[in-house]
PDB file of N, CA and C in Angstrom:
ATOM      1  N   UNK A   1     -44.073  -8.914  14.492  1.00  0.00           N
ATOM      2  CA  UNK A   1     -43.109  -8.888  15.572  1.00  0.00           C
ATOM      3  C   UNK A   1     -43.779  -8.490  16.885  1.00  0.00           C
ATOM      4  N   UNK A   2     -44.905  -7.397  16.715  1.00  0.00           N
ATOM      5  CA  UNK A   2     -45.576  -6.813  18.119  1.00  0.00           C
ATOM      6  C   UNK A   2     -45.950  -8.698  19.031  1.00  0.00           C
ATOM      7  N   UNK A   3     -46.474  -9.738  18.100  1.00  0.00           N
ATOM      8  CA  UNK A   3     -47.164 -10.583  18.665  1.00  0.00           C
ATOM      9  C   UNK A   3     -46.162 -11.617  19.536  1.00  0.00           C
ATOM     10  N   UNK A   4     -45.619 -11.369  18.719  1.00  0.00           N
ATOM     11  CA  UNK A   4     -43.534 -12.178  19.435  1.00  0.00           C
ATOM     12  C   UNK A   4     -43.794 -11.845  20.839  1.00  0.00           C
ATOM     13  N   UNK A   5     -43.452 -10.432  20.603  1.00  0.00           N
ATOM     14  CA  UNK A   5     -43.293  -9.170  21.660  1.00  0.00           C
ATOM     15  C   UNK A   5     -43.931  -9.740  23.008  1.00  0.00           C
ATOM     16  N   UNK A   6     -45.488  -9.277  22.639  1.00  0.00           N
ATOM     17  CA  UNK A   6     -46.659  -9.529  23.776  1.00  0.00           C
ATOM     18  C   UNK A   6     -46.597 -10.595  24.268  1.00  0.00           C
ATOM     19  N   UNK A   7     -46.622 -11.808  23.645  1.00  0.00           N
ATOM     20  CA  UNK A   7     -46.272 -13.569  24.278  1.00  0.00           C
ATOM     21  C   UNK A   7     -45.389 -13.419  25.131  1.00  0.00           C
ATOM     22  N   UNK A   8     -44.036 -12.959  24.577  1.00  0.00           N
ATOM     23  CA  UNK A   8     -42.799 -13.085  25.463  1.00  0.00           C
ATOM     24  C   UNK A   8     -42.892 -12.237  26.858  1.00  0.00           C
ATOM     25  N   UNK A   9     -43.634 -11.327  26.695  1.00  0.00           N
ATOM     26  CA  UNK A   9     -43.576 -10.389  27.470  1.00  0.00           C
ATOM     27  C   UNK A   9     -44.057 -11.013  28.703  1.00  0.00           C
ATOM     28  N   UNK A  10     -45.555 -11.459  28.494  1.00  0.00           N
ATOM     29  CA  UNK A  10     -46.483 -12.083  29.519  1.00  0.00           C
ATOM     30  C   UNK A  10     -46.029 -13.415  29.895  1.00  0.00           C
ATOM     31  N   UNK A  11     -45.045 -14.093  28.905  1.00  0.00           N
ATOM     32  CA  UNK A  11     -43.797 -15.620  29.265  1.00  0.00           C
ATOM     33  C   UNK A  11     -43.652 -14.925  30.521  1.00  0.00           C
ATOM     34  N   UNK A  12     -42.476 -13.325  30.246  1.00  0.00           N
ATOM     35  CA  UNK A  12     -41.506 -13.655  31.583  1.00  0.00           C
ATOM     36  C   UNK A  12     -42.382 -12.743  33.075  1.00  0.00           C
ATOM     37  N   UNK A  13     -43.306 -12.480  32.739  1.00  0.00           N
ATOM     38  CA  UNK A  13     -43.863 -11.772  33.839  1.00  0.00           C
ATOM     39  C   UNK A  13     -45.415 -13.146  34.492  1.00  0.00           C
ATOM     40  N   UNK A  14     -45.299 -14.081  33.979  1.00  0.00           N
ATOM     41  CA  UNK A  14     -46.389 -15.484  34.295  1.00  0.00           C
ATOM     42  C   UNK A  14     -45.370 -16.315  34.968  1.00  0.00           C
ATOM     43  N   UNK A  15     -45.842 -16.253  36.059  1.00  0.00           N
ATOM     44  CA  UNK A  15     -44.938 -17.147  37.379  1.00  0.00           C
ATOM     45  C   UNK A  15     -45.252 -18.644  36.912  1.00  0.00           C
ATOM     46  N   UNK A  16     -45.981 -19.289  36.190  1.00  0.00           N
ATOM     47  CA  UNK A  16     -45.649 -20.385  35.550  1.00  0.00           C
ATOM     48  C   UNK A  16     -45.680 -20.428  33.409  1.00  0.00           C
ATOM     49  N   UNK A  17     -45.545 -19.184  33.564  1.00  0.00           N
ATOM     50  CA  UNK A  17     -44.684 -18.921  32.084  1.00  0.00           C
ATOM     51  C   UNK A  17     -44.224 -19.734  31.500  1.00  0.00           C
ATOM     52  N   UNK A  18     -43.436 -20.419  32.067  1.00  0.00           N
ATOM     53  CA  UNK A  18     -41.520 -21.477  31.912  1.00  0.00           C
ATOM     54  C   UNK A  18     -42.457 -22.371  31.786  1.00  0.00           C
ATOM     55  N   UNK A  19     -43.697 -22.958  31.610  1.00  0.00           N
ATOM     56  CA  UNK A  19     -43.941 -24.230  31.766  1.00  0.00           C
ATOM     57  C   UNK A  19     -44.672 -24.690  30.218  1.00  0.00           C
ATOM     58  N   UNK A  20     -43.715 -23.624  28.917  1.00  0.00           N
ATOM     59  CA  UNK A  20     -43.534 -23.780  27.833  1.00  0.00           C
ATOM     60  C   UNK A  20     -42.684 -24.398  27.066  1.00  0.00           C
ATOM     61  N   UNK A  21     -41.701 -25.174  28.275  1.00  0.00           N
ATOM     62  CA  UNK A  21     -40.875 -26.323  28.157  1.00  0.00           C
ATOM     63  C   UNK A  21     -39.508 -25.567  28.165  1.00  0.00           C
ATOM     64  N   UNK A  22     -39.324 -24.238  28.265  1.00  0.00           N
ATOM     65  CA  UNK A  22     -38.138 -24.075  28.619  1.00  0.00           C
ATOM     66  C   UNK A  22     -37.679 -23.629  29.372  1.00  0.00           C
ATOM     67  N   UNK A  23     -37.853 -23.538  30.622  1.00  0.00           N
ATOM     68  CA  UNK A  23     -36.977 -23.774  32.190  1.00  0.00           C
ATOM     69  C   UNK A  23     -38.220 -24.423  33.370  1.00  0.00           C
ATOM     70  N   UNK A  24     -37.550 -24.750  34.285  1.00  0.00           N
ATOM     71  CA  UNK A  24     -38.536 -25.601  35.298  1.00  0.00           C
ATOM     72  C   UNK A  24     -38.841 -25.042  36.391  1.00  0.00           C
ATOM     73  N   UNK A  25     -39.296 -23.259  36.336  1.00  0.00           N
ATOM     74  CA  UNK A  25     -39.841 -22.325  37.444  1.00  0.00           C
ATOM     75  C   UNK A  25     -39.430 -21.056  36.403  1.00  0.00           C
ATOM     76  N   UNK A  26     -39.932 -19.726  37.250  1.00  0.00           N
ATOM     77  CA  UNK A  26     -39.830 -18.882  36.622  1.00  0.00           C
ATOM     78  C   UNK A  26     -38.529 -18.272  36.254  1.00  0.00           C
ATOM     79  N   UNK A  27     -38.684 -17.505  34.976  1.00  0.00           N
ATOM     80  CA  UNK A  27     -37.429 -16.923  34.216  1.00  0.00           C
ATOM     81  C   UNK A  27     -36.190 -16.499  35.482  1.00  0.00           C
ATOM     82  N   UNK A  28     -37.046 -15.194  35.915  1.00  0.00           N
ATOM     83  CA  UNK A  28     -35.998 -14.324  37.000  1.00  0.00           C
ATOM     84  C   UNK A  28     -35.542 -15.720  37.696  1.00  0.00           C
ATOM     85  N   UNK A  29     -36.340 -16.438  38.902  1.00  0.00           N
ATOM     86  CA  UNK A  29     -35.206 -17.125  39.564  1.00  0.00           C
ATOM     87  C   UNK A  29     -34.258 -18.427  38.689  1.00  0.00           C
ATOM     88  N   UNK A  30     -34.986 -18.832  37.892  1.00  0.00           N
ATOM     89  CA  UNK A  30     -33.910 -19.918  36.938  1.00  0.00           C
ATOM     90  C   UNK A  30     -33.471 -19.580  35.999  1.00  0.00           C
ATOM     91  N   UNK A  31     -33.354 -18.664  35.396  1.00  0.00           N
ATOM     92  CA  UNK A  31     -32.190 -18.004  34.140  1.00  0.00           C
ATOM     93  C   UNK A  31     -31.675 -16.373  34.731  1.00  0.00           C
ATOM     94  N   UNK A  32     -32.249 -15.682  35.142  1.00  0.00           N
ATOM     95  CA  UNK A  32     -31.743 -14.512  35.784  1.00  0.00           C
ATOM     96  C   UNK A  32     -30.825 -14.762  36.825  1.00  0.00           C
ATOM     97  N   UNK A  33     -31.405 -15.288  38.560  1.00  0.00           N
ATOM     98  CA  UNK A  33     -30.540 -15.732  39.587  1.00  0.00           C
ATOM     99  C   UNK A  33     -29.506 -16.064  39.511  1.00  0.00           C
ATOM    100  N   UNK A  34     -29.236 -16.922  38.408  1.00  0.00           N
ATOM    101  CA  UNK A  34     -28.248 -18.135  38.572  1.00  0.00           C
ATOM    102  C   UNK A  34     -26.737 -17.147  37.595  1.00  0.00           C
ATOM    103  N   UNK A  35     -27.377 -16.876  36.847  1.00  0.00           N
ATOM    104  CA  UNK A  35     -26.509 -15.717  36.063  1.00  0.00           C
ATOM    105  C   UNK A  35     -25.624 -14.239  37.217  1.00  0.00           C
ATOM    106  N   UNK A  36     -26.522 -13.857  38.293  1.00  0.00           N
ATOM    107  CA  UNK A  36     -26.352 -13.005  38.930  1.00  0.00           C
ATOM    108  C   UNK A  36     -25.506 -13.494  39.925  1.00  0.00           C
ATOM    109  N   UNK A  37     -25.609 -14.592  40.446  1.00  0.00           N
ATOM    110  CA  UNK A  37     -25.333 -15.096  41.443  1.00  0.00           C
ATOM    111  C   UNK A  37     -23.463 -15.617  40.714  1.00  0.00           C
ATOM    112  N   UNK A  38     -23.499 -15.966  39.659  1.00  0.00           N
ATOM    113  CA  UNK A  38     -22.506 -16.387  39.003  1.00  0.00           C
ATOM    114  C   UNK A  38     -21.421 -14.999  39.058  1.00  0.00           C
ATOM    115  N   UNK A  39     -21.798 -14.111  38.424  1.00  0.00           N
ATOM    116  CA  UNK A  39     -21.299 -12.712  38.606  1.00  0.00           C
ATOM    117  C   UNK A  39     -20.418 -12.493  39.892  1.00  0.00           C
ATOM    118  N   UNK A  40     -21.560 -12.469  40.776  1.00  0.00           N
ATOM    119  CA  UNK A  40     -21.198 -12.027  42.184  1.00  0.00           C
ATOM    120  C   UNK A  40     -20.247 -13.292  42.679  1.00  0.00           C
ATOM    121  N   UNK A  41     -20.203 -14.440  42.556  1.00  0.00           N
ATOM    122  CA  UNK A  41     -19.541 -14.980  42.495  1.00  0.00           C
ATOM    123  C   UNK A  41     -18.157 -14.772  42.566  1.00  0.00           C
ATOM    124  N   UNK A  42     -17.828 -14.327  41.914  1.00  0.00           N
ATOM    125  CA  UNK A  42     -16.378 -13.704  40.900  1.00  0.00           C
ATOM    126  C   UNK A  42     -15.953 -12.621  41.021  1.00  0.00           C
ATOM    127  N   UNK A  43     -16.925 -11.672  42.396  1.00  0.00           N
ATOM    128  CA  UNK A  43     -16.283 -10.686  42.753  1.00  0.00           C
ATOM    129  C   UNK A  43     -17.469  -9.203  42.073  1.00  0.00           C
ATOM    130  N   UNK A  44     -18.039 -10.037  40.976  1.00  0.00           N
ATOM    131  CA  UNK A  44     -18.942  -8.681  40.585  1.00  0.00           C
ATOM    132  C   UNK A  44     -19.905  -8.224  41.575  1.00  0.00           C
ATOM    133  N   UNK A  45     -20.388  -7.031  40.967  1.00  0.00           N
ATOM    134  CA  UNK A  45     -21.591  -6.221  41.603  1.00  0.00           C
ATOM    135  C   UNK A  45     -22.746  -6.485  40.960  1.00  0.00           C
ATOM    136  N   UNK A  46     -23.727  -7.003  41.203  1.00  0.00           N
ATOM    137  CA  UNK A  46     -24.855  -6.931  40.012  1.00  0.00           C
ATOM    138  C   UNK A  46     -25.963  -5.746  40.687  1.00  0.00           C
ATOM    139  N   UNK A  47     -26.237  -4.242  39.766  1.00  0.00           N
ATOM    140  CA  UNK A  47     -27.155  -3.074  40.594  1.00  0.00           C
ATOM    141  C   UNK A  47     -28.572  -3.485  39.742  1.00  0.00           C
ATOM    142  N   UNK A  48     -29.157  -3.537  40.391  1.00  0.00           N
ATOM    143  CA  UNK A  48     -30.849  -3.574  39.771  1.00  0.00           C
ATOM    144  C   UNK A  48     -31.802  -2.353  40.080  1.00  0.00           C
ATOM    145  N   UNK A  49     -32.791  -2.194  38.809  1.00  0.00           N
ATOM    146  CA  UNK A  49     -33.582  -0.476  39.045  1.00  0.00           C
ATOM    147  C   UNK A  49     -32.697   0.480  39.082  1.00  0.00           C
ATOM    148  N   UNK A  50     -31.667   0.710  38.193  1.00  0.00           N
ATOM    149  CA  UNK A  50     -31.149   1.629  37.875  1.00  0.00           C
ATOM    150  C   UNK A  50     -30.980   2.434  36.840  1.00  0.00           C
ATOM    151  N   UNK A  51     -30.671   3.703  36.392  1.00  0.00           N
ATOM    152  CA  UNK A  51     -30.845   3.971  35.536  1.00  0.00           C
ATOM    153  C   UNK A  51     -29.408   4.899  34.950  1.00  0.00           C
ATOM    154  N   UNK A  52     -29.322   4.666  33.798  1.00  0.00           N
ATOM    155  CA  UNK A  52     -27.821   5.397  33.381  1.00  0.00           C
ATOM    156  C   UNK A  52     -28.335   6.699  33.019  1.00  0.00           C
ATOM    157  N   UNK A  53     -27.651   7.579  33.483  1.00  0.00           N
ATOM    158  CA  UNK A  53     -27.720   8.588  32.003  1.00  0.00           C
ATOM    159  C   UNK A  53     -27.109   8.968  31.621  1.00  0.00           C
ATOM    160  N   UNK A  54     -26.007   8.788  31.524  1.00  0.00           N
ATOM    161  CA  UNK A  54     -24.792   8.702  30.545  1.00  0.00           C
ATOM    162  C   UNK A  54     -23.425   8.100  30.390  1.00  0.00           C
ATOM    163  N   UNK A  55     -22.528   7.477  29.350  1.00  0.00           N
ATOM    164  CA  UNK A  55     -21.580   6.579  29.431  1.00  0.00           C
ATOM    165  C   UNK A  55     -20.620   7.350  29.436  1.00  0.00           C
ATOM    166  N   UNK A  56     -19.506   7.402  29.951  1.00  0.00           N
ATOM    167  CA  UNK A  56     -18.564   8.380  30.399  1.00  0.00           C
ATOM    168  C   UNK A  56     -17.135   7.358  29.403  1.00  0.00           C
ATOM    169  N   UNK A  57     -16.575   8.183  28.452  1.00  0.00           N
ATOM    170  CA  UNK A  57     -15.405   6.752  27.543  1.00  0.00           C
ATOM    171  C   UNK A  57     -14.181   7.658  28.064  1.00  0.00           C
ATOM    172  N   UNK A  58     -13.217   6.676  28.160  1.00  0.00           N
ATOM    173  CA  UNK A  58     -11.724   7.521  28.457  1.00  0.00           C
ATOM    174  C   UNK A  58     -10.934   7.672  27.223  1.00  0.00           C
ATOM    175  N   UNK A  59      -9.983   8.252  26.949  1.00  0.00           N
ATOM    176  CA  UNK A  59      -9.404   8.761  25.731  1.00  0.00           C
ATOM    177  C   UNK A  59      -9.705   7.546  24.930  1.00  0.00           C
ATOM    178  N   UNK A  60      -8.943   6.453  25.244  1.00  0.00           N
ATOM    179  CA  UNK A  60      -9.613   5.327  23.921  1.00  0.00           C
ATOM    180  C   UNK A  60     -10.601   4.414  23.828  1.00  0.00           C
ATOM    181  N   UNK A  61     -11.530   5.475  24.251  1.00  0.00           N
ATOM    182  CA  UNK A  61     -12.994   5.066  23.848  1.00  0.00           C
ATOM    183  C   UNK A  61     -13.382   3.811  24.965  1.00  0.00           C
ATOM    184  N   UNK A  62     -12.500   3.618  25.811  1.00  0.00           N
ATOM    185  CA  UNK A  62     -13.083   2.679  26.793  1.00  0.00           C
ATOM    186  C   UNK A  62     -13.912   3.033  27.420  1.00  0.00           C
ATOM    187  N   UNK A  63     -14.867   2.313  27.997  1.00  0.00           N
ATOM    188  CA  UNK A  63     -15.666   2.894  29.345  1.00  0.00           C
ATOM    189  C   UNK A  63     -15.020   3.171  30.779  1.00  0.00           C
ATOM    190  N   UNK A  64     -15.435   4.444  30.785  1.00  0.00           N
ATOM    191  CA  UNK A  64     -14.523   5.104  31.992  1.00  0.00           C
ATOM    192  C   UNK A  64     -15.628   4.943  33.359  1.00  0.00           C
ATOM    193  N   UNK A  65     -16.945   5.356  33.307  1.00  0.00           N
ATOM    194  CA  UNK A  65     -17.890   4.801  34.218  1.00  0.00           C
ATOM    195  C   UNK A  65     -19.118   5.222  33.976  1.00  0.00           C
ATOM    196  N   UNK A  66     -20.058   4.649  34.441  1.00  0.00           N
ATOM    197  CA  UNK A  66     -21.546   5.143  34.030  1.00  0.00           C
ATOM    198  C   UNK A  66     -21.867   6.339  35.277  1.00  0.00           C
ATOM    199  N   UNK A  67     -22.768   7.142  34.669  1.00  0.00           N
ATOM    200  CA  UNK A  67     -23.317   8.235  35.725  1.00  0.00           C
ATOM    201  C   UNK A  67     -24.902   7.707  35.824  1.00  0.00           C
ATOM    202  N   UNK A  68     -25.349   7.324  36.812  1.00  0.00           N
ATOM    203  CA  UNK A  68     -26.607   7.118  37.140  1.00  0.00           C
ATOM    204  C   UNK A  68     -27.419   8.403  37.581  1.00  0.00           C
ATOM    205  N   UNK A  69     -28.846   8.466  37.260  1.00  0.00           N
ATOM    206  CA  UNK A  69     -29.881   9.179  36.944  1.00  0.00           C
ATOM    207  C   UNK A  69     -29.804  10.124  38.671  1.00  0.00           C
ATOM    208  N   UNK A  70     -29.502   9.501  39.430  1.00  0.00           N
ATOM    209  CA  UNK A  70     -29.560   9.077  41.248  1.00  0.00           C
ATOM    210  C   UNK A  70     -28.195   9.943  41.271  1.00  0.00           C
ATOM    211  N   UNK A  71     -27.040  10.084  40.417  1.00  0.00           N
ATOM    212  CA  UNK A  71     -25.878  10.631  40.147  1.00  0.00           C
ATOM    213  C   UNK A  71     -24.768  10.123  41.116  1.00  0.00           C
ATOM    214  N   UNK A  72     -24.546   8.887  41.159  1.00  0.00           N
ATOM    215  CA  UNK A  72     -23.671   7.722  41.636  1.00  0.00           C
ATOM    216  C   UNK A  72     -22.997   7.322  40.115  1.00  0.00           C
ATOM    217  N   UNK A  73     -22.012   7.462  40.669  1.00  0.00           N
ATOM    218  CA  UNK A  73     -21.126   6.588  39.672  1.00  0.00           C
ATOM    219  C   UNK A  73     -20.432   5.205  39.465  1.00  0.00           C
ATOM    220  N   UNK A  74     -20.874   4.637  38.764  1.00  0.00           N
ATOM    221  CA  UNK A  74     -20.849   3.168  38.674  1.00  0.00           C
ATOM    222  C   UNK A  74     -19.053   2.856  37.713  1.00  0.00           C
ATOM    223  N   UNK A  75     -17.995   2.378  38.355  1.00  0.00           N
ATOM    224  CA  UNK A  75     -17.084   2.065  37.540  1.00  0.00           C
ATOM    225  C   UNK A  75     -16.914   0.229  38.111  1.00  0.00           C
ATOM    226  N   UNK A  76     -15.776  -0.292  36.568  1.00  0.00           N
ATOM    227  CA  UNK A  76     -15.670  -1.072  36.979  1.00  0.00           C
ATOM    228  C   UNK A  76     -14.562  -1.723  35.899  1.00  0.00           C
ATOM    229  N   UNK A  77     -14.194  -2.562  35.716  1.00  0.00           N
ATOM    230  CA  UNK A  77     -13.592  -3.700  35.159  1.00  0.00           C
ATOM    231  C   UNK A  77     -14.430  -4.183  33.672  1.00  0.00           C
ATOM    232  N   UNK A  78     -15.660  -4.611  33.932  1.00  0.00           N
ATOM    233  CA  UNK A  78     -15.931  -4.840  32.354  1.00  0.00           C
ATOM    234  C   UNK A  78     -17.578  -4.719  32.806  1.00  0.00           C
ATOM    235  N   UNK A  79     -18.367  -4.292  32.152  1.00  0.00           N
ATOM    236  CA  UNK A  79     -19.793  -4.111  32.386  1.00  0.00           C
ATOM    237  C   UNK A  79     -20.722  -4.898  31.583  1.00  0.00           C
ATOM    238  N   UNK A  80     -21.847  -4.976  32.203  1.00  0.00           N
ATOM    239  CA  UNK A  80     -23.151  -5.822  31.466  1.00  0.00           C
ATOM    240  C   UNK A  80     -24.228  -4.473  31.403  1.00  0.00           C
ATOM    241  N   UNK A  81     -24.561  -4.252  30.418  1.00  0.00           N
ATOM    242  CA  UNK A  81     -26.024  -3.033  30.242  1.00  0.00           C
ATOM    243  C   UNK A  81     -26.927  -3.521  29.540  1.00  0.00           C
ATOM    244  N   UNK A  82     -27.730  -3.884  30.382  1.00  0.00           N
ATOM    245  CA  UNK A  82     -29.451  -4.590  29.832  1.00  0.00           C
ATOM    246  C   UNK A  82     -30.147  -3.316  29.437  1.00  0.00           C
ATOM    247  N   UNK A  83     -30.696  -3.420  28.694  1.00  0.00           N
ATOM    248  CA  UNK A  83     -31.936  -1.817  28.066  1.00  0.00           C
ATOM    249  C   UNK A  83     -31.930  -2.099  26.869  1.00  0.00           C
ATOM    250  N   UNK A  84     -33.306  -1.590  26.435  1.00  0.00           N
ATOM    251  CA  UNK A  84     -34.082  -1.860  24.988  1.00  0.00           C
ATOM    252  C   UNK A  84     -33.337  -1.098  24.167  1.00  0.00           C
ATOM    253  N   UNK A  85     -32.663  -1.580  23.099  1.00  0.00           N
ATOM    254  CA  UNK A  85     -32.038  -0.868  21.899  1.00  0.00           C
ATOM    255  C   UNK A  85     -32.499   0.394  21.744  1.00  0.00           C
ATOM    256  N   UNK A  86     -33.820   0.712  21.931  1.00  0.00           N
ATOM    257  CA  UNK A  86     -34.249   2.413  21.391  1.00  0.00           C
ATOM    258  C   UNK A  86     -33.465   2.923  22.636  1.00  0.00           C
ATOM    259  N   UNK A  87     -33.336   2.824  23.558  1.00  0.00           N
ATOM    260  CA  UNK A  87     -32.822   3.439  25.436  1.00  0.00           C
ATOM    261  C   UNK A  87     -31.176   3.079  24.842  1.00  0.00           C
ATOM    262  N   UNK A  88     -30.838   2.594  24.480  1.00  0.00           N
ATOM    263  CA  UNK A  88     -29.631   2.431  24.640  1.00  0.00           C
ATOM    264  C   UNK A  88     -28.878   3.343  23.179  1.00  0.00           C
ATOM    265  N   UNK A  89     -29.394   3.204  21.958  1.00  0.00           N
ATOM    266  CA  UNK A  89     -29.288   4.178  21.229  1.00  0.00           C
ATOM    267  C   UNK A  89     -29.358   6.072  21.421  1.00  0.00           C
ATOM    268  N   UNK A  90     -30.435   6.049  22.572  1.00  0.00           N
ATOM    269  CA  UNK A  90     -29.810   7.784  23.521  1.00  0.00           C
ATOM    270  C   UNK A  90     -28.901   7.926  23.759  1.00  0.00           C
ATOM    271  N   UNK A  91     -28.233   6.870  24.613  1.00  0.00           N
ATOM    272  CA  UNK A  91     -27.519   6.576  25.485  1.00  0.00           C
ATOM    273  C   UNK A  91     -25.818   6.736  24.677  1.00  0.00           C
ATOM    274  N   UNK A  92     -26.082   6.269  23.615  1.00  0.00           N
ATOM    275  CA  UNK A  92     -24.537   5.617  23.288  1.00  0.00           C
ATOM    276  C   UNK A  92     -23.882   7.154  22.653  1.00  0.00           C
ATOM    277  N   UNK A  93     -22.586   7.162  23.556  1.00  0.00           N
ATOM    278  CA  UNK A  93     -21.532   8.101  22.858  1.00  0.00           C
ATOM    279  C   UNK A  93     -21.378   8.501  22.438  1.00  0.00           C
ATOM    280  N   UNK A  94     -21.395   9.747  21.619  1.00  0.00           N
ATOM    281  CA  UNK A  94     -21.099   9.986  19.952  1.00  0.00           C
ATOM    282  C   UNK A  94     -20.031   9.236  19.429  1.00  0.00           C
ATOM    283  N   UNK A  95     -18.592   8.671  20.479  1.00  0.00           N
ATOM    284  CA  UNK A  95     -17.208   8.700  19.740  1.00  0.00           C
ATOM    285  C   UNK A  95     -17.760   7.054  19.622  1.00  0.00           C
ATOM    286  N   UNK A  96     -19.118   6.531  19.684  1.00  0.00           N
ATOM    287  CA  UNK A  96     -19.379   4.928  19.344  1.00  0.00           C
ATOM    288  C   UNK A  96     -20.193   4.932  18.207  1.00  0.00           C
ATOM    289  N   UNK A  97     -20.779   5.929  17.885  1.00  0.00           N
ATOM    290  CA  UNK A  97     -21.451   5.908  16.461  1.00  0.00           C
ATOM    291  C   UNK A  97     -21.305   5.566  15.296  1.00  0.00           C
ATOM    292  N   UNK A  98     -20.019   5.516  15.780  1.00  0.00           N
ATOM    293  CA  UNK A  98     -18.918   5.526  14.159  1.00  0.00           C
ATOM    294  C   UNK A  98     -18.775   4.046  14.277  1.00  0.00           C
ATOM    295  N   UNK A  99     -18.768   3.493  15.053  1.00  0.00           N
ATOM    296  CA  UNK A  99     -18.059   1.650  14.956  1.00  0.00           C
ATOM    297  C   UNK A  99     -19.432   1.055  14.378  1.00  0.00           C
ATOM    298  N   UNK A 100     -19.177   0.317  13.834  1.00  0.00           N
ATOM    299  CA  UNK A 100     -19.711  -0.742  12.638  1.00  0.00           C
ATOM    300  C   UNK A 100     -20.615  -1.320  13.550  1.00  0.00           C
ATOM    301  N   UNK A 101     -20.435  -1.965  14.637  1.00  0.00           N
ATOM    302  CA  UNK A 101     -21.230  -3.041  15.867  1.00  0.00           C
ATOM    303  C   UNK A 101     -22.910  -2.103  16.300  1.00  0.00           C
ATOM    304  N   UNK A 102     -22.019  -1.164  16.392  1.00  0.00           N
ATOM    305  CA  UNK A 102     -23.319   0.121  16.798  1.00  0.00           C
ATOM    306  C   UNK A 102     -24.105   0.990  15.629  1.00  0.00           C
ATOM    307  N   UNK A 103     -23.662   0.483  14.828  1.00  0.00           N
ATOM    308  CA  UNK A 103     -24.158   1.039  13.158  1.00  0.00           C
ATOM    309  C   UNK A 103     -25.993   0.475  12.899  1.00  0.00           C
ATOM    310  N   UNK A 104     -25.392  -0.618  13.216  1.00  0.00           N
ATOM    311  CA  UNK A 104     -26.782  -1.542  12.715  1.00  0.00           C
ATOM    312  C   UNK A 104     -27.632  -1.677  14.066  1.00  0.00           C
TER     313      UNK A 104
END
């Protein structure tokens, strides 16, 4: 899996990466941009270089808002959280431990 890893890694950080037949310029502006731009589109916020440190749930376990590292609080309507499963496993709730989705 490390070798997956390293390929992919140097894919999305090689400004002609994509020219492994699957997109026609690099990742960020032709699969990232277009996604972000879609978002914002529609009224979203998209924050980049940020960092959570902790998920804040309201009585039924919804997300009530994120607290950033910077200690801004991020609320909203429905959220997207990119971060590597080990970062996001700190991260997650105790009252989410228990659900089946977050089990595995």
């Amino acid at each position: 899996m490390q070798c997956i890893l390293i390929a992919l890694n140097r894919f999305l950080q090689e400004k002609h990466g994509s020219k492994m037949a699957f997109l026609d310029g690099n990742p960020p502006e032709r699969l990232c941009k277009p996604i972000a731009d879609h978002i914002e589109s529609l009224g979203g916020k998209v924050i980049l270089n940020s960092r959570i440190q902790k998920i804040e749930l309201n009585a039924d376990k919804s997300v009530k808002h994120f607290v950033l590292t910077n200690g801004n609080i991020i609320t909203g309507d429905a959220y997207v959280f990119a971060t590597p499963v080990d970062i996001l496993k700190l991260l997650l709730p105790e009252d989410w431990k228990e659900i089946s989705y977050f089990k595995k």
